[in-house]
N, C-alpha and C. Protein backbone atom coordinates (compact mmCIF):
# COMPACT_ATOMS: atom_id res chain seq x y z
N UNK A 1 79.06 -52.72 -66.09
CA UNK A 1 78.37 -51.45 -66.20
C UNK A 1 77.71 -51.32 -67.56
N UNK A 2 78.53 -51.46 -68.74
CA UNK A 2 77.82 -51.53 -70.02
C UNK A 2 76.80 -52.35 -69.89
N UNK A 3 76.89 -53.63 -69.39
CA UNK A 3 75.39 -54.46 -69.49
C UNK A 3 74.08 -53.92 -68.61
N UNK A 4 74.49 -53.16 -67.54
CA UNK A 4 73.57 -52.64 -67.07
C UNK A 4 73.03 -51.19 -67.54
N UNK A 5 73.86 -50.82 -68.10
CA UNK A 5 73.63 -49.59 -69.05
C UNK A 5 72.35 -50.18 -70.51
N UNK A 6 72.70 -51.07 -71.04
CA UNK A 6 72.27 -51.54 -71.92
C UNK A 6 70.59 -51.83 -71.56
N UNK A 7 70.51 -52.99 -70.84
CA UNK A 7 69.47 -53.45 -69.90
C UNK A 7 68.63 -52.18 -69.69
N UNK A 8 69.06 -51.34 -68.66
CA UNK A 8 68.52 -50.03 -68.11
C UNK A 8 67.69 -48.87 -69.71
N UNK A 9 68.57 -49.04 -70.28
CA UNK A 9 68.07 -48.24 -71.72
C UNK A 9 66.86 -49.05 -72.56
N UNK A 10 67.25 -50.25 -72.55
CA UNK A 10 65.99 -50.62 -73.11
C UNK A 10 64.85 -51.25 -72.32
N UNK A 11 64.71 -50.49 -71.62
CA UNK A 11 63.42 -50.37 -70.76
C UNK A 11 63.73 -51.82 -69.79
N UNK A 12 64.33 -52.42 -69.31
CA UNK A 12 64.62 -53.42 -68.23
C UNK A 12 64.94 -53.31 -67.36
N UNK A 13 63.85 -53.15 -66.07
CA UNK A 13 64.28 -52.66 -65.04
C UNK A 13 64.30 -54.02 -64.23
N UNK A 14 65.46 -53.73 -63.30
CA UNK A 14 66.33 -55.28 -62.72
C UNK A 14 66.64 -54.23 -61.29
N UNK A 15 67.04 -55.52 -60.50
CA UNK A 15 67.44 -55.63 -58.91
C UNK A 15 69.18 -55.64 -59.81
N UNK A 16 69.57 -55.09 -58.43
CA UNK A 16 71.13 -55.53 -58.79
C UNK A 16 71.53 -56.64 -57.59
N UNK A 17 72.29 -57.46 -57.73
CA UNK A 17 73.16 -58.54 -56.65
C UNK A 17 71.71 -58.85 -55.73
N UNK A 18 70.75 -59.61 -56.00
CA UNK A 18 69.60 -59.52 -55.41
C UNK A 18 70.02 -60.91 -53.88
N UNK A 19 70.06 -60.32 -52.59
CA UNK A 19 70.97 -60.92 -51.38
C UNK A 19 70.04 -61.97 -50.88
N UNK A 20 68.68 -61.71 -51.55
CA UNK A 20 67.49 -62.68 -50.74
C UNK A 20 67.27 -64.08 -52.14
N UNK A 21 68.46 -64.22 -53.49
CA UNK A 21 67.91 -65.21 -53.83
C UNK A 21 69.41 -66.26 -54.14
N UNK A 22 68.78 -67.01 -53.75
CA UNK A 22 69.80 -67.86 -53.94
C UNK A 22 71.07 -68.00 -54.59
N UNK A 23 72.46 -67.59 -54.03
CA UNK A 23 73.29 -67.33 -55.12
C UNK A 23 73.81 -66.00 -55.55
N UNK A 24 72.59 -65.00 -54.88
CA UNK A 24 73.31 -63.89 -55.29
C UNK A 24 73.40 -63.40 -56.48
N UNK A 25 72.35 -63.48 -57.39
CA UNK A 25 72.56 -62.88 -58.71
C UNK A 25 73.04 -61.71 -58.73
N UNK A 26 73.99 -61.46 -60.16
CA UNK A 26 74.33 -60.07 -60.29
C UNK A 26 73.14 -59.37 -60.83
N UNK A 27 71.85 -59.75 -61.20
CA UNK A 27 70.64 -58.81 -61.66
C UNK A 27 69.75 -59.81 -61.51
N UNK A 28 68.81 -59.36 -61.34
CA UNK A 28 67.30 -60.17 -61.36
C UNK A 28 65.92 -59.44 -61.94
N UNK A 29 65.35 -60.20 -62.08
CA UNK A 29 63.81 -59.74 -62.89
C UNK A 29 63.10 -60.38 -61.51
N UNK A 30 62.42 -59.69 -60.61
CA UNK A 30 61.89 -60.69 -59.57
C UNK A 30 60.39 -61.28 -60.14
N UNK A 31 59.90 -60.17 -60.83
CA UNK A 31 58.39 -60.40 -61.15
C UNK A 31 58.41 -61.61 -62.38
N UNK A 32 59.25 -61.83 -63.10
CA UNK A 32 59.53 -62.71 -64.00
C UNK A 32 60.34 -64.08 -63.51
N UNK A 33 60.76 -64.14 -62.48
CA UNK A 33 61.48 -65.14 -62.02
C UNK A 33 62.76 -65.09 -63.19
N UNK A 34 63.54 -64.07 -63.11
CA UNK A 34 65.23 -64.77 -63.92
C UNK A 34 65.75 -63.86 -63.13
N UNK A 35 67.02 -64.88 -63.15
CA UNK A 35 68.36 -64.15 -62.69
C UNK A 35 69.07 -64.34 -63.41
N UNK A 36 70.26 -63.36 -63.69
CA UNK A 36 71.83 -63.41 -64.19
C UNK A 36 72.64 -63.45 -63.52
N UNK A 37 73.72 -64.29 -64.43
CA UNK A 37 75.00 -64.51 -63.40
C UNK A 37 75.98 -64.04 -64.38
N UNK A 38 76.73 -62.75 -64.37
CA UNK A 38 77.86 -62.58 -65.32
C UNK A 38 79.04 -63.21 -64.97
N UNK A 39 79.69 -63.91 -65.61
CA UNK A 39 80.96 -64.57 -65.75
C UNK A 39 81.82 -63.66 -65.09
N UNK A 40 83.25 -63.66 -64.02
CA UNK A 40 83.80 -62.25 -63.66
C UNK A 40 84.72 -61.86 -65.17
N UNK A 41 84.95 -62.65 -65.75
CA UNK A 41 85.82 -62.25 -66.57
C UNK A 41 85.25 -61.29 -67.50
N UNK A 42 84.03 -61.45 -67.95
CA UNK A 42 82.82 -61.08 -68.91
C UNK A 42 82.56 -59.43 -67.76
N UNK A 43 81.79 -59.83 -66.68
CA UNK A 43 81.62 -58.70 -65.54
C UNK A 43 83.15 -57.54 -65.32
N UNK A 44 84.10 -58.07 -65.31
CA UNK A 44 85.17 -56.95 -64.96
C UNK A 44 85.55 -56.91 -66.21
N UNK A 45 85.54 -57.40 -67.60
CA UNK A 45 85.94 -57.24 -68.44
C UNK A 45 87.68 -57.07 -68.78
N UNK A 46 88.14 -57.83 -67.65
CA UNK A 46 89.74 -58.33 -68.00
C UNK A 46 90.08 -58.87 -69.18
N UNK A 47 90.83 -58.10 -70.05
CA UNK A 47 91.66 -59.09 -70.70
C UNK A 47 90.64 -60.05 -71.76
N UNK A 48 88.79 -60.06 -71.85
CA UNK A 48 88.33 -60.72 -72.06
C UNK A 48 88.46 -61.14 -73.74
N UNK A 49 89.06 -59.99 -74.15
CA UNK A 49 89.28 -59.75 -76.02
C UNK A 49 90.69 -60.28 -76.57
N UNK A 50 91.55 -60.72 -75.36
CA UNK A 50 92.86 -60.87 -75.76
C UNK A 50 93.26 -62.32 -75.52
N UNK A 51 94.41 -63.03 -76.10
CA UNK A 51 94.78 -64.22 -75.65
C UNK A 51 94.38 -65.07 -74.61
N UNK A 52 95.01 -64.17 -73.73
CA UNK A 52 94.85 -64.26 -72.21
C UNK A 52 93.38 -64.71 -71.63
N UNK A 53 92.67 -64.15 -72.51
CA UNK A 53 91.33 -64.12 -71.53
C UNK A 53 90.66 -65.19 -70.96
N UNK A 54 89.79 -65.97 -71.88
CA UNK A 54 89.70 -67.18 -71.76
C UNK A 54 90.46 -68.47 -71.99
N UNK A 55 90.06 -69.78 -71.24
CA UNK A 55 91.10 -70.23 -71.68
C UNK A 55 90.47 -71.72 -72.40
N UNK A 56 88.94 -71.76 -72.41
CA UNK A 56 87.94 -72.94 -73.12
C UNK A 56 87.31 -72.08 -73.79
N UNK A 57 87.03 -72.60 -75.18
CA UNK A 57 86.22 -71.95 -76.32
C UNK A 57 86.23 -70.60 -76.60
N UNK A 58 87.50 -70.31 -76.60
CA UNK A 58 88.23 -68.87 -76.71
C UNK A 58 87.38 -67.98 -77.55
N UNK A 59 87.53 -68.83 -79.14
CA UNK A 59 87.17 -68.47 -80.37
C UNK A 59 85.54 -67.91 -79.99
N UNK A 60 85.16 -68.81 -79.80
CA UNK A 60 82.92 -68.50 -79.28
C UNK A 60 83.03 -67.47 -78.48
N UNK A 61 83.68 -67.02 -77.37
CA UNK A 61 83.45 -66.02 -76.21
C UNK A 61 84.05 -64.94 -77.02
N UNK A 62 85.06 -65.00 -77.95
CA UNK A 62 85.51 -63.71 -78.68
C UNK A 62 84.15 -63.21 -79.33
N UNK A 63 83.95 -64.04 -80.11
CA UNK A 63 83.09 -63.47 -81.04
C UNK A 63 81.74 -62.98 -80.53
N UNK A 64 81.01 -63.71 -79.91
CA UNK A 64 79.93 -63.37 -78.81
C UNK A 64 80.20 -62.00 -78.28
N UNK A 65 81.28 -61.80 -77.16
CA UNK A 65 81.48 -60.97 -76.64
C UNK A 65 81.48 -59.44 -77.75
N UNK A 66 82.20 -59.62 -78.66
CA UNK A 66 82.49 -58.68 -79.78
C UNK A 66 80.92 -58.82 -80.21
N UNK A 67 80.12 -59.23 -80.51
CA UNK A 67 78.92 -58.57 -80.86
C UNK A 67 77.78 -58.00 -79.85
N UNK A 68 77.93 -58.43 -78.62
CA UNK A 68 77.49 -57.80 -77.54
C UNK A 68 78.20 -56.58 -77.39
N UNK A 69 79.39 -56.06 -77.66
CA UNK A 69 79.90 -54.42 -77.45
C UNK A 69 79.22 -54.17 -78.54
N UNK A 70 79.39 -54.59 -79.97
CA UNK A 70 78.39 -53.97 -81.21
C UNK A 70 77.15 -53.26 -80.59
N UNK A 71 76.49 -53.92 -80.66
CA UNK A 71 75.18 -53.87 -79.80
C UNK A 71 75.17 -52.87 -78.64
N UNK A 72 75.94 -53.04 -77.72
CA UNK A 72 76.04 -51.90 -76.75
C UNK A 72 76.49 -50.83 -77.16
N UNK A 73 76.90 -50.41 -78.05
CA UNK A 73 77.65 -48.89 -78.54
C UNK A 73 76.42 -48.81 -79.38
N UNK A 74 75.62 -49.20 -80.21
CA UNK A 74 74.52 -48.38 -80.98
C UNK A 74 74.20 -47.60 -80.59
């Protein structure tokens, strides 16, 4: 929801779960040709900040992730 909150605010208007492209993106740009695929862990936001969360390149997805909420709370 925050990423689509985010997206939506700064003027990016997207398809959600688009059923006609391959895969099923969770958002799409159709006129631009991109799709996104959020990670579920990243998408439901489990646990993604804590030990637990990931379990390859822990350290990179912490920090990433933690500046993407930065960014989303401005």
């Amino acid at each position: 929801m925050a990423l689509a909150k985010a997206m939506w605010n700064n003027v990016l208007r997207y398809r959600k779960q688009c059923g006609d492209i391959f895969g099923k993106p969770d958002f799409c740009f159709k006129g631009k040709k991109i799709a996104i695929f959020c990670d579920s862990k990243f998408w439901h936001g489990k646990k993604f900040l804590e030990d637990e969360g990931f379990k390859k390149n822990s350290d990179f997805w912490k920090k990433k992730l933690r500046e993407i909420l930065r960014e989303i709370k401005r």
